[in-house]
Protein backbone atom coordinates (compact mmCIF):
# COMPACT_ATOMS: atom_id res chain seq x y z
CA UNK A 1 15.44 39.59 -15.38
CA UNK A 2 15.05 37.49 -11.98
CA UNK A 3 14.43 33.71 -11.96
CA UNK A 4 14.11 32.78 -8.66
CA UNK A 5 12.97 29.21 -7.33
CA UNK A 6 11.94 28.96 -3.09
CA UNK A 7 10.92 26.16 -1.38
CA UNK A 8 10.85 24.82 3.01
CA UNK A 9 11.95 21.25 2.03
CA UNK A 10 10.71 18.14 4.66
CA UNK A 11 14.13 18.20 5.99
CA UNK A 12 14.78 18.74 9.59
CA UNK A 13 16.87 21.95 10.54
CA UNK A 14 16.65 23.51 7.03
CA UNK A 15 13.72 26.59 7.08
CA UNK A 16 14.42 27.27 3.26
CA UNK A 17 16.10 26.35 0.08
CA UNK A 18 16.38 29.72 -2.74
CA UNK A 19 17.91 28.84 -5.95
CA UNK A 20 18.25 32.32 -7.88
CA UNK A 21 19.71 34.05 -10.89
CA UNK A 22 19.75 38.03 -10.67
CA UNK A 23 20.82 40.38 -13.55
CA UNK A 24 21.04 43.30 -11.47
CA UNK A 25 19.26 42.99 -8.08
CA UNK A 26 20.91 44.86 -5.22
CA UNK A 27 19.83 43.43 -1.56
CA UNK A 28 20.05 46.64 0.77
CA UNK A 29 21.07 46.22 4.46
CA UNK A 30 19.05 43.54 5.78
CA UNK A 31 19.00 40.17 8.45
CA UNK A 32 17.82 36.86 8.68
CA UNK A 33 16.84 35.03 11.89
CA UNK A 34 18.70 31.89 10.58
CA UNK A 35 22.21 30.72 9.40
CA UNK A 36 22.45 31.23 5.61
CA UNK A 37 24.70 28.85 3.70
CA UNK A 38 25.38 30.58 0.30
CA UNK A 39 26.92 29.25 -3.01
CA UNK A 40 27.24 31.61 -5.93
CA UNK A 41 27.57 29.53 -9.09
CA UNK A 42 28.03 32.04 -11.61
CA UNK A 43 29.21 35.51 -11.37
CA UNK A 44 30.19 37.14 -8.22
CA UNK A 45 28.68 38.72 -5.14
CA UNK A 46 29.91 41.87 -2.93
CA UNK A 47 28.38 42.03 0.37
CA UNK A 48 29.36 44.72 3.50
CA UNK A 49 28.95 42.43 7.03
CA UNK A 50 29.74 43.60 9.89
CA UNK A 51 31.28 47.00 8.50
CA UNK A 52 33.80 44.86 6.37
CA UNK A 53 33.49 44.28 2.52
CA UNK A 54 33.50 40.35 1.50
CA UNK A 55 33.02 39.03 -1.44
CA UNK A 56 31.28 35.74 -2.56
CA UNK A 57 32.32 33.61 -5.55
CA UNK A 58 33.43 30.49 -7.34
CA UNK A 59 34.27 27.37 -4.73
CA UNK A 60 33.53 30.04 -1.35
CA UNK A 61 31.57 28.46 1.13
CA UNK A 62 29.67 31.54 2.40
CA UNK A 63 28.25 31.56 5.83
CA UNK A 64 26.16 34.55 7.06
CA UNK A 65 25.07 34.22 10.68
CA UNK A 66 21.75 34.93 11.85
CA UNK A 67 20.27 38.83 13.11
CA UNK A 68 23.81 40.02 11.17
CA UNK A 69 22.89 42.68 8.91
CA UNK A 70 24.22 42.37 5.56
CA UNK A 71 23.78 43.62 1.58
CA UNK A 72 24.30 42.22 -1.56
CA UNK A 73 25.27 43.48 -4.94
CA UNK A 74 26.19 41.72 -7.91
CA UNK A 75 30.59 42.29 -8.86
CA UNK A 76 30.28 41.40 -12.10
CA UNK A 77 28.30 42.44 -15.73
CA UNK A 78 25.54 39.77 -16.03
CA UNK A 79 24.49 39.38 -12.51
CA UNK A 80 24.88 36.38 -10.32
CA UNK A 81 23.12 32.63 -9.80
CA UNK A 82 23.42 31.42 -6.27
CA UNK A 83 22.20 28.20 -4.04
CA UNK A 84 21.03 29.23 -0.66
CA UNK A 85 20.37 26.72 2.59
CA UNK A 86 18.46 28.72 5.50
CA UNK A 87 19.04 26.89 8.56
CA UNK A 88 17.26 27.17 12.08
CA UNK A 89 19.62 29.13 14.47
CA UNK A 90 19.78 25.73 16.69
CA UNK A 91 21.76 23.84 13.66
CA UNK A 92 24.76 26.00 14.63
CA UNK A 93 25.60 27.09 18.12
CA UNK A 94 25.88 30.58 19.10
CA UNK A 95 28.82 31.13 19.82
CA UNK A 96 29.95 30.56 16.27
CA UNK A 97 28.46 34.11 14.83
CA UNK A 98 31.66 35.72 15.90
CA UNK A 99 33.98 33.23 14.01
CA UNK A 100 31.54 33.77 10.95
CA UNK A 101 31.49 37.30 11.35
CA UNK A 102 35.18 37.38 10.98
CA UNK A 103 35.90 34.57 8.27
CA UNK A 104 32.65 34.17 6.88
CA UNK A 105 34.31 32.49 2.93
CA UNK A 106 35.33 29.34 3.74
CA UNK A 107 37.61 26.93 0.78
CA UNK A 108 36.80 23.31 0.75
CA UNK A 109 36.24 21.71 -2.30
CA UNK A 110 34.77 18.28 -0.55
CA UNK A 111 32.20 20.62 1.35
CA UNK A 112 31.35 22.56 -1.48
CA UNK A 113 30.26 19.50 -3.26
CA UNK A 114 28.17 17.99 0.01
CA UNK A 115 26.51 21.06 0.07
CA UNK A 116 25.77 21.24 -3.22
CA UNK A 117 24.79 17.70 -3.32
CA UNK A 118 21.90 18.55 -0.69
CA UNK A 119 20.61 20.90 -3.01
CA UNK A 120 20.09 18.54 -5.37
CA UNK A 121 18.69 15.76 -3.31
CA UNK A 122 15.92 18.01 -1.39
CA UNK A 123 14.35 18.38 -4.87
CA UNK A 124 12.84 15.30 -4.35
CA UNK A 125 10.71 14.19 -1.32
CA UNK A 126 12.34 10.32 -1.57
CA UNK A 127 15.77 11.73 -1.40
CA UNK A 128 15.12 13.52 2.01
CA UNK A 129 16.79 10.68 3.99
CA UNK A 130 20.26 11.06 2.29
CA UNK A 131 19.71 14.58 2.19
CA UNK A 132 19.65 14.52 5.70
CA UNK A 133 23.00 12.05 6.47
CA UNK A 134 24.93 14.76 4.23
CA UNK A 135 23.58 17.89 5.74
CA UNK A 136 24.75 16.43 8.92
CA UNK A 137 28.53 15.41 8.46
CA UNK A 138 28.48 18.93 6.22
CA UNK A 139 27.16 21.08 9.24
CA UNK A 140 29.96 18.77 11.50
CA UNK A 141 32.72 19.55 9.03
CA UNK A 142 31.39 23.48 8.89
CA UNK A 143 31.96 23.86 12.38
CA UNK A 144 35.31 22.46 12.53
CA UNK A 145 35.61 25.43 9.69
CA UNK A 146 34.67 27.89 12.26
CA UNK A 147 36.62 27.02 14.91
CA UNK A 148 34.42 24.14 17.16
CA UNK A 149 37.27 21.12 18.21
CA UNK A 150 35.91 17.81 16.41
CA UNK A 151 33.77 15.62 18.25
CA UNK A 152 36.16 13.68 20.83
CA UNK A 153 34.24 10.87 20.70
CA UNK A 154 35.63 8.15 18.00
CA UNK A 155 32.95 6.40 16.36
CA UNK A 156 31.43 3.28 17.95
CA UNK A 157 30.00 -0.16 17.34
CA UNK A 158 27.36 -0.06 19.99
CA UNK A 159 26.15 3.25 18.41
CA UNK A 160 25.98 2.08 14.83
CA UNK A 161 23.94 -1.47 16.20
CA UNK A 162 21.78 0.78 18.22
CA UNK A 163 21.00 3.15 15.39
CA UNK A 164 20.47 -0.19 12.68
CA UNK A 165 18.03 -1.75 15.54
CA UNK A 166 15.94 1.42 15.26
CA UNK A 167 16.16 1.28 11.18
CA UNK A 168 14.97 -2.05 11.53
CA UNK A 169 11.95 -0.74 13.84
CA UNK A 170 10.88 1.33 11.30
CA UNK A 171 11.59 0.35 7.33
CA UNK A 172 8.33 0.93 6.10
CA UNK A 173 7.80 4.10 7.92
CA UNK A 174 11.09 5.12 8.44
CA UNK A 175 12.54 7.80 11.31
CA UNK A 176 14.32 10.96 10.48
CA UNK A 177 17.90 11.33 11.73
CA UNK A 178 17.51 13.93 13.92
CA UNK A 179 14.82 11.95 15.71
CA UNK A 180 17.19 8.79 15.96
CA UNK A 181 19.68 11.33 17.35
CA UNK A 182 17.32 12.92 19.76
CA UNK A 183 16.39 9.32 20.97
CA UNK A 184 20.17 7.77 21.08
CA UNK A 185 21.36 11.12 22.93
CA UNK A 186 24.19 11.44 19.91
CA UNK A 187 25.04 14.27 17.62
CA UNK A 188 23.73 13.40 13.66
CA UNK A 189 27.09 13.61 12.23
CA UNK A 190 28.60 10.97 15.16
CA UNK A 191 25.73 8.70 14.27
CA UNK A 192 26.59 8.55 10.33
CA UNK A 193 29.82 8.43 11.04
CA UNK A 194 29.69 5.19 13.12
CA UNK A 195 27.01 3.64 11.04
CA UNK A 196 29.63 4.20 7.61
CA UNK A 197 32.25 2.60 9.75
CA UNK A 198 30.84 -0.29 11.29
CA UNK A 199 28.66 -1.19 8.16
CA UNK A 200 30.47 0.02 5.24
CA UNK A 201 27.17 2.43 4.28
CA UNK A 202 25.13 5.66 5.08
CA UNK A 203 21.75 4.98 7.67
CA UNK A 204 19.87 5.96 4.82
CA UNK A 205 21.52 3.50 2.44
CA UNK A 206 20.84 0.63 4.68
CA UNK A 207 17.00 1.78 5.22
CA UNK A 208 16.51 1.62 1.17
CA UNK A 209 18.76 -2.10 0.78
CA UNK A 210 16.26 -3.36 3.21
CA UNK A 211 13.41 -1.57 1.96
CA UNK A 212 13.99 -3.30 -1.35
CA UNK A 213 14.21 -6.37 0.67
CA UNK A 214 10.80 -5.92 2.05
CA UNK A 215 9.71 -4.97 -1.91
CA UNK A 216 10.91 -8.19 -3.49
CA UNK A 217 9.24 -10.97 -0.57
CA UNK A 218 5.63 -8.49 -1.63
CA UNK A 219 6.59 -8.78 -5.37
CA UNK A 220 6.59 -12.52 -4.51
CA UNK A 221 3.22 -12.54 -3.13
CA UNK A 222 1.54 -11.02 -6.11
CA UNK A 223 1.02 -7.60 -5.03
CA UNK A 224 0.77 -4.95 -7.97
CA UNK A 225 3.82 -2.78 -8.08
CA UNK A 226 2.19 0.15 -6.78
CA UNK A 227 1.10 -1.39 -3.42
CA UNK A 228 4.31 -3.23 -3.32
CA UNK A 229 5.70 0.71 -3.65
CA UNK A 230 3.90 1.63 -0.68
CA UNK A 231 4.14 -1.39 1.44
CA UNK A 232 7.88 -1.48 1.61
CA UNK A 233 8.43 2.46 2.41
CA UNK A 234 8.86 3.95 -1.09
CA UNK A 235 7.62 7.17 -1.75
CA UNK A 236 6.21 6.04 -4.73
CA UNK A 237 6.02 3.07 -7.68
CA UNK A 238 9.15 5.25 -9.80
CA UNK A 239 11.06 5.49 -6.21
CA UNK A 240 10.77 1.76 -5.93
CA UNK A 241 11.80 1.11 -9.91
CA UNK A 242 14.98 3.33 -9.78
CA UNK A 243 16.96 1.62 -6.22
CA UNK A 244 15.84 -1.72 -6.89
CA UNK A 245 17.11 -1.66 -10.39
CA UNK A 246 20.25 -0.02 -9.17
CA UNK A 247 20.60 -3.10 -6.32
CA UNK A 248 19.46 -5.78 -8.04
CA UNK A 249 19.99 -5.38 -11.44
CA UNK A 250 16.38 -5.76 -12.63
CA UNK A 251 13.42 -3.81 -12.74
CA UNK A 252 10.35 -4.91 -10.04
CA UNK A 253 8.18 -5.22 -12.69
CA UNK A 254 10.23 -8.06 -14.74
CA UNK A 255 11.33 -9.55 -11.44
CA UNK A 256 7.59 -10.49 -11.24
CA UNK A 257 7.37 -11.29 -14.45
CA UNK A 258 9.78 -13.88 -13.84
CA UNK A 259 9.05 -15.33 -10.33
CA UNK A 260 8.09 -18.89 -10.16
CA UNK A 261 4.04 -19.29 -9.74
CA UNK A 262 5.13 -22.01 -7.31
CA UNK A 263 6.47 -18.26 -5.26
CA UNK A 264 3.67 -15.86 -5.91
CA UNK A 265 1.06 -18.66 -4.65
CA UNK A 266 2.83 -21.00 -2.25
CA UNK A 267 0.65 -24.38 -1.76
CA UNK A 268 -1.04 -25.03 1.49
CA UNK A 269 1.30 -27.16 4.05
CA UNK A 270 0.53 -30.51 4.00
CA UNK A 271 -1.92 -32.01 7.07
């Protein structure tokens, strides 16, 4: 029996997501034309790469470089579930294949659990934004794995105010990461990284605190909850209900209830 799941989420760099469980599927030789970032959650996988038997299982980080051939068998009675991110060649340079050819398993727990954090965010199209902050310090910390030198550049206040200005240009609307990066001229990962240090959150974190700001002036003005939803960037009325609980402590819906009329209909200033 197969159960497989596929989906290309809205997230920028990522061409794929495959969540599968095979009972006794065998992948002959075959390539991709992008990075493949494998977790097996149950069972265990034997692959040939590059003439060279590997084996994929447990906390293994598995990275399989693009126009590698490879195969696929399951070790194990009872087949194998496994998490798959396909990512556009671009997301990792070149010159890493070799390094990934050679070690492709990689142990770390804390990336293990970014990665598989991203799989659970892109499931939903209003979780795309923190998707996208973790993808990026996971794909930084993934090619430190492989042999890049970290980033030389330290983190820096100007970078973190320059990316927050741009946030603040677009709350409603919002602006990918890889966009703010392609207009800052910085690397993802260096812009979360400054952001978390200078402001004590993720980009993404601080776009939904001041998105719920936005939601609780419109709340004030009368709005029903679903254009309120819309008006302040959420993806949808549920979106809105489940951060501005978590920040404030109250659902939208009684924070209207109990807003002063004197709020939702201010008087006319005095002439």
């Amino acid at each position: 029996m197969h159960r497989l799941e596929a989906w290309r989420p809205p997230l920028h760099g990522v061409t794929e997501v495959l969540h599968a469980h095979f009972d006794d599927h065998a992948y002959p030789m075959h390539a991709h034309d992008t990075w493949a970032v494998l977790l097996v959650d149950d069972g265990a996988v034997r692959y040939d790469l590059d003439r060279h038997e590997r084996g994929a299982y447990g906390d293994l980080i598995t990275v399989l470089p693009p126009h590698v051939p490879h195969n696929g068998t399951s070790a194990r009675p009872g087949g194998f579930r496994k998490r798959v991110l396909y990512l556009d060649r671009d997301q990792l340079p070149a010159h890493l294949i070799g390094a990934s050819v050679d070690t492709p398993a990689i142990t770390d727990r804390a990336l293990h659990q970014a990665i598989s954090r991203v799989h659970r965010l892109v499931r939903t199209p209003e979780d795309v934004p923190a998707a996208e902050d973790l993808l990026a310090l996971a794909l930084a910390r993934l090619r430190t794995h492989l042999g890049e030198p970290p980033g030389a550049r330290p983190p820096g206040r100007a970078t973190a105010h320059a990316l927050r200005d741009l946030l603040e240009a677009h709350i409603v609307d919002g602006m990918p990461l890889s966009t703010a990066a392609a207009t800052l001229h910085f690397d993802p990962a260096h812009l979360v990284r400054s952001f978390r240090r200078e402001f004590g959150m993720a980009p993404h974190q601080y776009l939904i605190s001041r998105r719920v700001d936005v939601a609780r002036r419109l709340i004030l003005t009368g709005r029903p909850l679903g254009a309120v939803a819309t008006g302040s960037g959420f993806h949808d009325q549920p979106h809105l209900h489940r951060h501005f609980k978590r920040i404030l402590g109250i659902s939208p819906g009684r924070y209207a209830a109990t807003a002063a009329p004197s709020s939702r209909a201010p008087a006319s200033p005095a002439t």
